[in-house]
Protein backbone atom coordinates (compact mmCIF):
# COMPACT_ATOMS: atom_id res chain seq x y z
CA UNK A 1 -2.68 -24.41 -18.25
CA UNK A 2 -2.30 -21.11 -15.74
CA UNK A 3 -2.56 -17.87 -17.19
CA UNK A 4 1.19 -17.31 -16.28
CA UNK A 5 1.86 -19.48 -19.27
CA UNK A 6 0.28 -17.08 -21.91
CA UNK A 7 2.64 -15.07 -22.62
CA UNK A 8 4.92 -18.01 -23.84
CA UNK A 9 1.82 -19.39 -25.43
CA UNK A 10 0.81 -16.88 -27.12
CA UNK A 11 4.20 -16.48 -29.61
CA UNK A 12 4.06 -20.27 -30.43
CA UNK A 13 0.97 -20.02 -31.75
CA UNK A 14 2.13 -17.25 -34.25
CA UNK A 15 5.47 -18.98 -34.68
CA UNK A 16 3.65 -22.22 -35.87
CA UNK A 17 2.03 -22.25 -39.21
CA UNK A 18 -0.38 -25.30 -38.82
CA UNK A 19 -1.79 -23.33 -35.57
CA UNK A 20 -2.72 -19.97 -36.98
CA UNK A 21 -6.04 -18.82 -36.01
CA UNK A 22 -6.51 -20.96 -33.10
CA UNK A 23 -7.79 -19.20 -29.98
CA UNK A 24 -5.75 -19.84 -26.55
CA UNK A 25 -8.76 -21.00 -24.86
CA UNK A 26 -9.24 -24.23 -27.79
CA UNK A 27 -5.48 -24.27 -27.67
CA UNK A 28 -5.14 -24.61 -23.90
CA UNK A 29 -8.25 -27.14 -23.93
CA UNK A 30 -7.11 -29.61 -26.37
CA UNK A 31 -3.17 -29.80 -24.88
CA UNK A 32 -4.91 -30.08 -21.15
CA UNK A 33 -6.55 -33.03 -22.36
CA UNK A 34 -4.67 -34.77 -23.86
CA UNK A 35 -2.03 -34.19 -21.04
CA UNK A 36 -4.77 -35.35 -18.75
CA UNK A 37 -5.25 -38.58 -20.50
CA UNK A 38 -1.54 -39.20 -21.08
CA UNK A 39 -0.74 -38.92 -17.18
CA UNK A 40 -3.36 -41.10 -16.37
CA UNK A 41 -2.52 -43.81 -19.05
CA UNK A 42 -0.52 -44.17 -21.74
CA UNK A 43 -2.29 -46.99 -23.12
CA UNK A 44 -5.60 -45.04 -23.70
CA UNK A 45 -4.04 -42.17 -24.89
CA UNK A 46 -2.05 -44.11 -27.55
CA UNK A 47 -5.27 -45.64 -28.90
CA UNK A 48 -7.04 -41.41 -28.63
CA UNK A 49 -3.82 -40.50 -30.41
CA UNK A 50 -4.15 -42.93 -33.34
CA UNK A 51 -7.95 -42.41 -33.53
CA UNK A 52 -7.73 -38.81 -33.33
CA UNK A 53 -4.75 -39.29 -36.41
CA UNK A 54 -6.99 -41.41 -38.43
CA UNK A 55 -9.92 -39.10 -38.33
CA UNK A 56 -8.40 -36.04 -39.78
CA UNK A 57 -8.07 -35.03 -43.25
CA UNK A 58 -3.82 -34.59 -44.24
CA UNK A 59 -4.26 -30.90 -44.32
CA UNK A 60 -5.45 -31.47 -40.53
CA UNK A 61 -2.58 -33.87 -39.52
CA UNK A 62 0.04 -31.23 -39.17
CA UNK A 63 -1.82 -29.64 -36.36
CA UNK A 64 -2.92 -32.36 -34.93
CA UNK A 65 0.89 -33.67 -34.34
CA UNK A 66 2.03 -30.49 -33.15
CA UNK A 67 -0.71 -30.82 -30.14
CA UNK A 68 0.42 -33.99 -29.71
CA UNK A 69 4.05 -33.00 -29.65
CA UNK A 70 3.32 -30.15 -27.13
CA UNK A 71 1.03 -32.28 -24.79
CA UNK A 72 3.95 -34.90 -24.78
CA UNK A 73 6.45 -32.41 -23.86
CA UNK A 74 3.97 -31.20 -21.08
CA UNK A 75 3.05 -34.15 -19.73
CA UNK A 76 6.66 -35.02 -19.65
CA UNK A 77 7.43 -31.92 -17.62
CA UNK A 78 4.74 -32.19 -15.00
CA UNK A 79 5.83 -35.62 -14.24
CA UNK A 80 9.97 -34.60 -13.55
CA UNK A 81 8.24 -31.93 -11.32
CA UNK A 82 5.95 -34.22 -9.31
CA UNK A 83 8.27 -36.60 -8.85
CA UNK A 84 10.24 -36.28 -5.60
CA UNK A 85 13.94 -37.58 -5.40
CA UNK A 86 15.78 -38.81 -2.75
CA UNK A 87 19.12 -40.77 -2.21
CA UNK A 88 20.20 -42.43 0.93
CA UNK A 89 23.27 -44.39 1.73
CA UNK A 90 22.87 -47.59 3.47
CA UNK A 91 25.76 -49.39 5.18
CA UNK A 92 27.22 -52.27 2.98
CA UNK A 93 30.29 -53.33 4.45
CA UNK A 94 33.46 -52.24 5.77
CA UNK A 95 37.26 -53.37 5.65
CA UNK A 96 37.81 -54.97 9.25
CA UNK A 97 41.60 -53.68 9.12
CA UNK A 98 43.39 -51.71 6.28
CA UNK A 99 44.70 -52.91 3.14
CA UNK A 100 47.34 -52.66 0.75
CA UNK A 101 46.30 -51.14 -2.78
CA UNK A 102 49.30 -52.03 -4.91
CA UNK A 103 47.16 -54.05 -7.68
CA UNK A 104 44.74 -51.27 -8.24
CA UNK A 105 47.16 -49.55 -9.95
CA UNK A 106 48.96 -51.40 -13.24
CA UNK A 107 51.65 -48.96 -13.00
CA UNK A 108 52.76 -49.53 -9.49
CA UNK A 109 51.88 -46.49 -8.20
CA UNK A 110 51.42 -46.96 -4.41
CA UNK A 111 53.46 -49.10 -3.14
CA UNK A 112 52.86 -48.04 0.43
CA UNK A 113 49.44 -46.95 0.44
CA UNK A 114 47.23 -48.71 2.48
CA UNK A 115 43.42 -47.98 3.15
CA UNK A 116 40.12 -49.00 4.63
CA UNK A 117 37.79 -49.85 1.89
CA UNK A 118 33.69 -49.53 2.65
CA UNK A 119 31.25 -51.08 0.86
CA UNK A 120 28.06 -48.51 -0.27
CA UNK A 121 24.67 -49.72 -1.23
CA UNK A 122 21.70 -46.48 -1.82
CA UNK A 123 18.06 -46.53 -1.85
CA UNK A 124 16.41 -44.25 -4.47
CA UNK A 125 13.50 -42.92 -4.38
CA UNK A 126 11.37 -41.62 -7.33
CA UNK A 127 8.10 -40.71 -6.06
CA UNK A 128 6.35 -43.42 -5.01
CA UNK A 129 8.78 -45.90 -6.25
CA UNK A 130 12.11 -47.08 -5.65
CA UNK A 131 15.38 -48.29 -6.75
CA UNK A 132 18.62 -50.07 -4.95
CA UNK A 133 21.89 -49.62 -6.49
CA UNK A 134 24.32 -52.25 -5.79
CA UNK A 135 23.55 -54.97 -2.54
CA UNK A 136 27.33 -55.27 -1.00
CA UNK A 137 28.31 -58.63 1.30
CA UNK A 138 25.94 -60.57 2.82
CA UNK A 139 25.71 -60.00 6.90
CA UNK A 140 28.18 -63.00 8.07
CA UNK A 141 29.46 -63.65 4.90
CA UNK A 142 33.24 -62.47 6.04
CA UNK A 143 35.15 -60.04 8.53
CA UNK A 144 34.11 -56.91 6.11
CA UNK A 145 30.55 -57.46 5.94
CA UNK A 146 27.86 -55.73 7.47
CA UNK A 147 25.95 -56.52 10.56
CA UNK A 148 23.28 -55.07 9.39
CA UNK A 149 21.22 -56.58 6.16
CA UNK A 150 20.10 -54.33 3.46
CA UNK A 151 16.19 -55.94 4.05
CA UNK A 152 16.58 -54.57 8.33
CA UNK A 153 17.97 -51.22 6.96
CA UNK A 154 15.23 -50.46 4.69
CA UNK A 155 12.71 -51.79 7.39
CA UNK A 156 13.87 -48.48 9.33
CA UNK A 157 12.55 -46.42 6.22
CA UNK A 158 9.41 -48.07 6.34
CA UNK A 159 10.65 -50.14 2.88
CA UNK A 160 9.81 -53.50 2.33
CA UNK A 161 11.67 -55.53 -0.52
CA UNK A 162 8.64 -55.89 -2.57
CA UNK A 163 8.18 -52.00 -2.88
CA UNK A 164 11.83 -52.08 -5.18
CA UNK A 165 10.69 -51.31 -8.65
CA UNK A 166 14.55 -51.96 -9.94
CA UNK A 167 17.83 -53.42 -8.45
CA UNK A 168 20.62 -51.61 -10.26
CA UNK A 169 23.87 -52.77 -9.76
CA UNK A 170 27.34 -52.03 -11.06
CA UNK A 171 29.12 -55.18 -11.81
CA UNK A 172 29.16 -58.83 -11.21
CA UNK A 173 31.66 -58.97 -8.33
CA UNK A 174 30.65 -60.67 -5.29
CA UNK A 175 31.18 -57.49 -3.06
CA UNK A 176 28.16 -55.63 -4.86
CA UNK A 177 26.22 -58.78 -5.30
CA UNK A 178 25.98 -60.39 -2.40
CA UNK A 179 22.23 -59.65 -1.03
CA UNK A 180 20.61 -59.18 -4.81
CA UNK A 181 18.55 -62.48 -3.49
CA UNK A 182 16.34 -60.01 -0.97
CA UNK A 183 14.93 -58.73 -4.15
CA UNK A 184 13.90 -61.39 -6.49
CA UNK A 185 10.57 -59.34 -7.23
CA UNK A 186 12.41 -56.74 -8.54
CA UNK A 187 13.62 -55.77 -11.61
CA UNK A 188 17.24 -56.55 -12.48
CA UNK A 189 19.49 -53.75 -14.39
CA UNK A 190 22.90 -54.89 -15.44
CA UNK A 191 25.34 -54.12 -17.92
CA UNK A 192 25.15 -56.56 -20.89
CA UNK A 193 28.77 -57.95 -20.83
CA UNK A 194 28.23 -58.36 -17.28
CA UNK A 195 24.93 -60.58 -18.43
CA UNK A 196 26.52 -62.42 -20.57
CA UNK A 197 29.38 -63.26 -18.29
CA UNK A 198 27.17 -64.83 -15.58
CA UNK A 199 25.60 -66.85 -17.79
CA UNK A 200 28.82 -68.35 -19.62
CA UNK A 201 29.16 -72.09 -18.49
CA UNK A 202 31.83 -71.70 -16.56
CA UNK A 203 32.01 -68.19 -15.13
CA UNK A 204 35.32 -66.16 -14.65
CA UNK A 205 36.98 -66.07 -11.18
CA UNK A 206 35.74 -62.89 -9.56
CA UNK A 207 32.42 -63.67 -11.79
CA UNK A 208 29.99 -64.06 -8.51
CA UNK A 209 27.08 -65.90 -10.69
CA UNK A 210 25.38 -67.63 -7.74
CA UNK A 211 24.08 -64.23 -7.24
CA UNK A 212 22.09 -64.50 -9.92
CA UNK A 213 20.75 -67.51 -10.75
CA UNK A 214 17.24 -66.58 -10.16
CA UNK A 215 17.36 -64.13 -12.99
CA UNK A 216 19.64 -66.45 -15.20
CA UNK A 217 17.07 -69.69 -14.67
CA UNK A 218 14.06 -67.20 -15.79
CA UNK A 219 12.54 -66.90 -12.40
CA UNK A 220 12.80 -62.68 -12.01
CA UNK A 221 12.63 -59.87 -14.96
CA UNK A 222 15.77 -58.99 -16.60
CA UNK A 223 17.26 -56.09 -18.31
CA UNK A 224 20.67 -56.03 -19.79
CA UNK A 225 21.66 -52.98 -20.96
CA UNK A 226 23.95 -52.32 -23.76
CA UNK A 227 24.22 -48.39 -23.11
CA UNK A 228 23.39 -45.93 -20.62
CA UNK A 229 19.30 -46.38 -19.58
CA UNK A 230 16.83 -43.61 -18.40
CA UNK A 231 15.37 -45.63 -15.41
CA UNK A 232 11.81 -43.40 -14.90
CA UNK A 233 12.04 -41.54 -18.27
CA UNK A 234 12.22 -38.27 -17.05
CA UNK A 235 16.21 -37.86 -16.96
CA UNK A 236 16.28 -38.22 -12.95
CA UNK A 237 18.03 -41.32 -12.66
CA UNK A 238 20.53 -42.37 -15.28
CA UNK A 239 22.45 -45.22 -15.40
CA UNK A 240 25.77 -44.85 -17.26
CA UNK A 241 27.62 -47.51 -19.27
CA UNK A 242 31.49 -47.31 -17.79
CA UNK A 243 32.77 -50.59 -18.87
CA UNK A 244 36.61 -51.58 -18.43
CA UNK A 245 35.97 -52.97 -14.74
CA UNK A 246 34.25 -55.52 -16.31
CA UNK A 247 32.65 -56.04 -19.75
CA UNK A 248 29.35 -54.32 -18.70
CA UNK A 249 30.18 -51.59 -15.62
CA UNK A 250 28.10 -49.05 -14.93
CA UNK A 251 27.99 -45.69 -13.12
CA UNK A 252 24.71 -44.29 -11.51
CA UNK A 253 23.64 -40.31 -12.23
CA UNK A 254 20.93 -39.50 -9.50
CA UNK A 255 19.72 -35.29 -10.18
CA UNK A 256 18.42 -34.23 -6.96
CA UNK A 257 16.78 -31.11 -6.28
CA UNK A 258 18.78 -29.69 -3.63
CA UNK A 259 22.27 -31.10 -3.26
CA UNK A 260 22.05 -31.54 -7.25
CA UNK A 261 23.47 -33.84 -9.09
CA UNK A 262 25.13 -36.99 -7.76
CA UNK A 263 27.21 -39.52 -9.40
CA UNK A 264 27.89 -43.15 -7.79
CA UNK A 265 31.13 -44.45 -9.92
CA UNK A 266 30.45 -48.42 -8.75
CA UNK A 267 33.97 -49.78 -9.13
CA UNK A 268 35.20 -47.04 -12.00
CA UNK A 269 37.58 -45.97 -9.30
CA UNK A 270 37.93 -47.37 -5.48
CA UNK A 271 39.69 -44.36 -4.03
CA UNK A 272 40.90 -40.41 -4.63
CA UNK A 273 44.20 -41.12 -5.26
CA UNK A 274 43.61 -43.59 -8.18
CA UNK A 275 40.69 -41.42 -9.70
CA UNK A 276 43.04 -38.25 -9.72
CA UNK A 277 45.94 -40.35 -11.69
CA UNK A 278 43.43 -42.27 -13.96
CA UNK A 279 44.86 -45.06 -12.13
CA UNK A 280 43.68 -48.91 -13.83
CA UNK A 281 43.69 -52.24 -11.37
CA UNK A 282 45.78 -54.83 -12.69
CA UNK A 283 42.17 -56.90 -12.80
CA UNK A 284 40.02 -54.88 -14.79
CA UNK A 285 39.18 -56.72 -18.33
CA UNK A 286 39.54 -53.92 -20.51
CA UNK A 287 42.43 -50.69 -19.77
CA UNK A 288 41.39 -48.41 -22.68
CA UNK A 289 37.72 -48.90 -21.71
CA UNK A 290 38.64 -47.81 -18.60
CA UNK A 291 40.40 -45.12 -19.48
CA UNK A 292 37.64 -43.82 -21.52
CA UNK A 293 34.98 -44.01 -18.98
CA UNK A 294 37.00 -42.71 -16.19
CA UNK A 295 37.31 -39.49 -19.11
CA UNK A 296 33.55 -39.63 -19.48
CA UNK A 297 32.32 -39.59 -16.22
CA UNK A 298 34.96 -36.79 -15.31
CA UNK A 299 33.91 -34.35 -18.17
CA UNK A 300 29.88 -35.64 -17.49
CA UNK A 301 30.80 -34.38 -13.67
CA UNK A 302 32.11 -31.08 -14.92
CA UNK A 303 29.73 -30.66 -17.51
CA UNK A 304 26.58 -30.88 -15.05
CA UNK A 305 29.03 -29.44 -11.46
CA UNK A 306 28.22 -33.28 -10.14
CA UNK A 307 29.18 -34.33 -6.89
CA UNK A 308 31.12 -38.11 -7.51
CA UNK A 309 31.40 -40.59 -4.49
CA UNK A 310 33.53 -42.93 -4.82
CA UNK A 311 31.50 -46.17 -3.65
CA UNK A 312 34.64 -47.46 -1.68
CA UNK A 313 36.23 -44.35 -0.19
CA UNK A 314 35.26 -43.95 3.58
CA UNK A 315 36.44 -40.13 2.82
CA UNK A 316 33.40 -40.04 0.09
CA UNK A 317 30.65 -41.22 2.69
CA UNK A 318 30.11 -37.90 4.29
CA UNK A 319 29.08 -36.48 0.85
CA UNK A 320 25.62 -37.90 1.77
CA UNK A 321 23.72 -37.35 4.90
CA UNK A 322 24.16 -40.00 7.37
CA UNK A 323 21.88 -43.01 7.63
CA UNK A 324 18.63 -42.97 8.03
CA UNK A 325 18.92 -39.35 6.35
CA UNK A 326 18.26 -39.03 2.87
CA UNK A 327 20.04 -36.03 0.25
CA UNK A 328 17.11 -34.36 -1.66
């Protein structure tokens, strides 16, 4: 630990009653160590922590867990700082003409309004590993999809699809679904009502469970999540349970050093106008879960000054640095 630390050191050591009398340079020694050993594998230092616990007398346990504690807390912070961050956009999909938006809203509230819808994926990055949140249309699979596939456009940044840790994505509908079979080695992370929905034995229209059927027939590692999930464990990437979309939405909180932090809504809301008048498709599955998340992810936004990009609002692409630029 660097002498800059003492001075913050030095007053927990009074504060704590299990710690009196121990010198900084033990003190400093002991937490090192077992940060040391907890950085460079957790299994080891689970079977030094229980050994170490088993050894003492009770009067020595006290002490012995507040170490612990500390070195924990340590070890949690030096890995949050090592970690680098990054978020890039990658090009998805795009609407080949305008369309009309009169079903997103169940209370008829643009009945003119017409708009070009894109289609976002994003690469993550988290030191040396990464994430993909959502996988759009398939090159060729109709006029809006990309020319481009998500496997060339991560070529450019030197990523193969074997280096994805985790493929996040949003919700079951075939639009954010429709290249999740360039990652079979990866790690799946859905919502649970979405899960469940893909597996039923005769999926809902809109349901896109082809998509899936590598994960659903046991062939790739699953996760479905029934609430929000810490993806690394250090708070820098967050996914956020939003259902009312579908039974198992979710939202995506990315903390970035510099730009701060960023919030990808999925399909909470597809445009400005509908996000500003808590505006509910007529084909979500649930309008008072919608409601709520739409309230969440507002007061999570203010709560942390987030940036929000809505995933299908060309006016929310230029929120990120263009491709094959990354926001730190």
């Amino acid at each position: 630990m660097r002498q800059s630390n003492n001075s913050g050191v030095t007053p927990f050591l009074r504060r704590n009653k299990y710690l009196h009398g121990v010198r900084q340079p033990v003190f400093h020694h002991a937490v090192s160590s077992l940060k040391n050993l907890l950085l460079r594998n957790i299994a080891p230092a689970a079977v030094y922590t229980g050994t170490l616990c088993n050894s003492l007398s009770r009067g020595e346990l006290p002490m012995a867990r507040t170490l612990i504690a500390l070195a924990l807390a340590v070890c949690a912070g030096t890995a949050l700082a090592q970690a680098e961050v990054t978020l890039t956009r990658l090009d998805c999909g795009v609407d080949a003409k305008p369309r009309e938006v009169t079903r997103f809203s169940d209370t008829f509230a643009f009945p003119d309004l017409r708009l070009t819808f894109v289609f976002s994926c994003y690469l993550i990055k988290h030191g040396n590993d990464y994430m993909v949140w959502d996988t759009g249309f398939a090159p060729g699979s109709n006029p809006n999809a990309p020319k481009v596939s998500l496997v060339e456009q991560l070529a450019q940044l030197k990523v193969t699809p074997d280096q994805v840790k985790f493929v996040g994505i949003s919700h079951y509908h075939g639009d954010h679904t429709g290249q999740l079979g360039s990652f079979l080695n990866s790690t799946l992370l859905l919502g649970k009502g979405d899960w469940d929905a893909v597996n039923a034995p005769k999926p809902a229209p809109g349901v896109n469970a082809t998509a899936y059927v590598h994960w659903t027939k046991g062939g790739g590692k699953v996760e479905p999540l029934s609430g929000d999930k810490d993806v690394f464990g250090n708070g820098s990437v967050v996914i956020l349970a939003t259902p009312g979309h579908t039974p198992g939405h979710q939202s995506l909180l990315v903390r970035l050093k510099d730009k701060g932090p960023v919030i990808l809504v999925g399909d909470l809301t597809h445009f400005h106008e509908n996000w500003e008048s808590n505006g509910v498709p007529t084909f979500n599955v649930d309008r008072a879960q919608t409601l709520a998340s739409i309230e969440r992810i507002k007061t999570l936004a203010k709560n942390l000054k987030a940036t929000v990009i809505i995933q299908h609002d060309m006016r929310d692409v230029g929120k990120l640095p263009a491709f094959p630029a990354s926001a730190k």
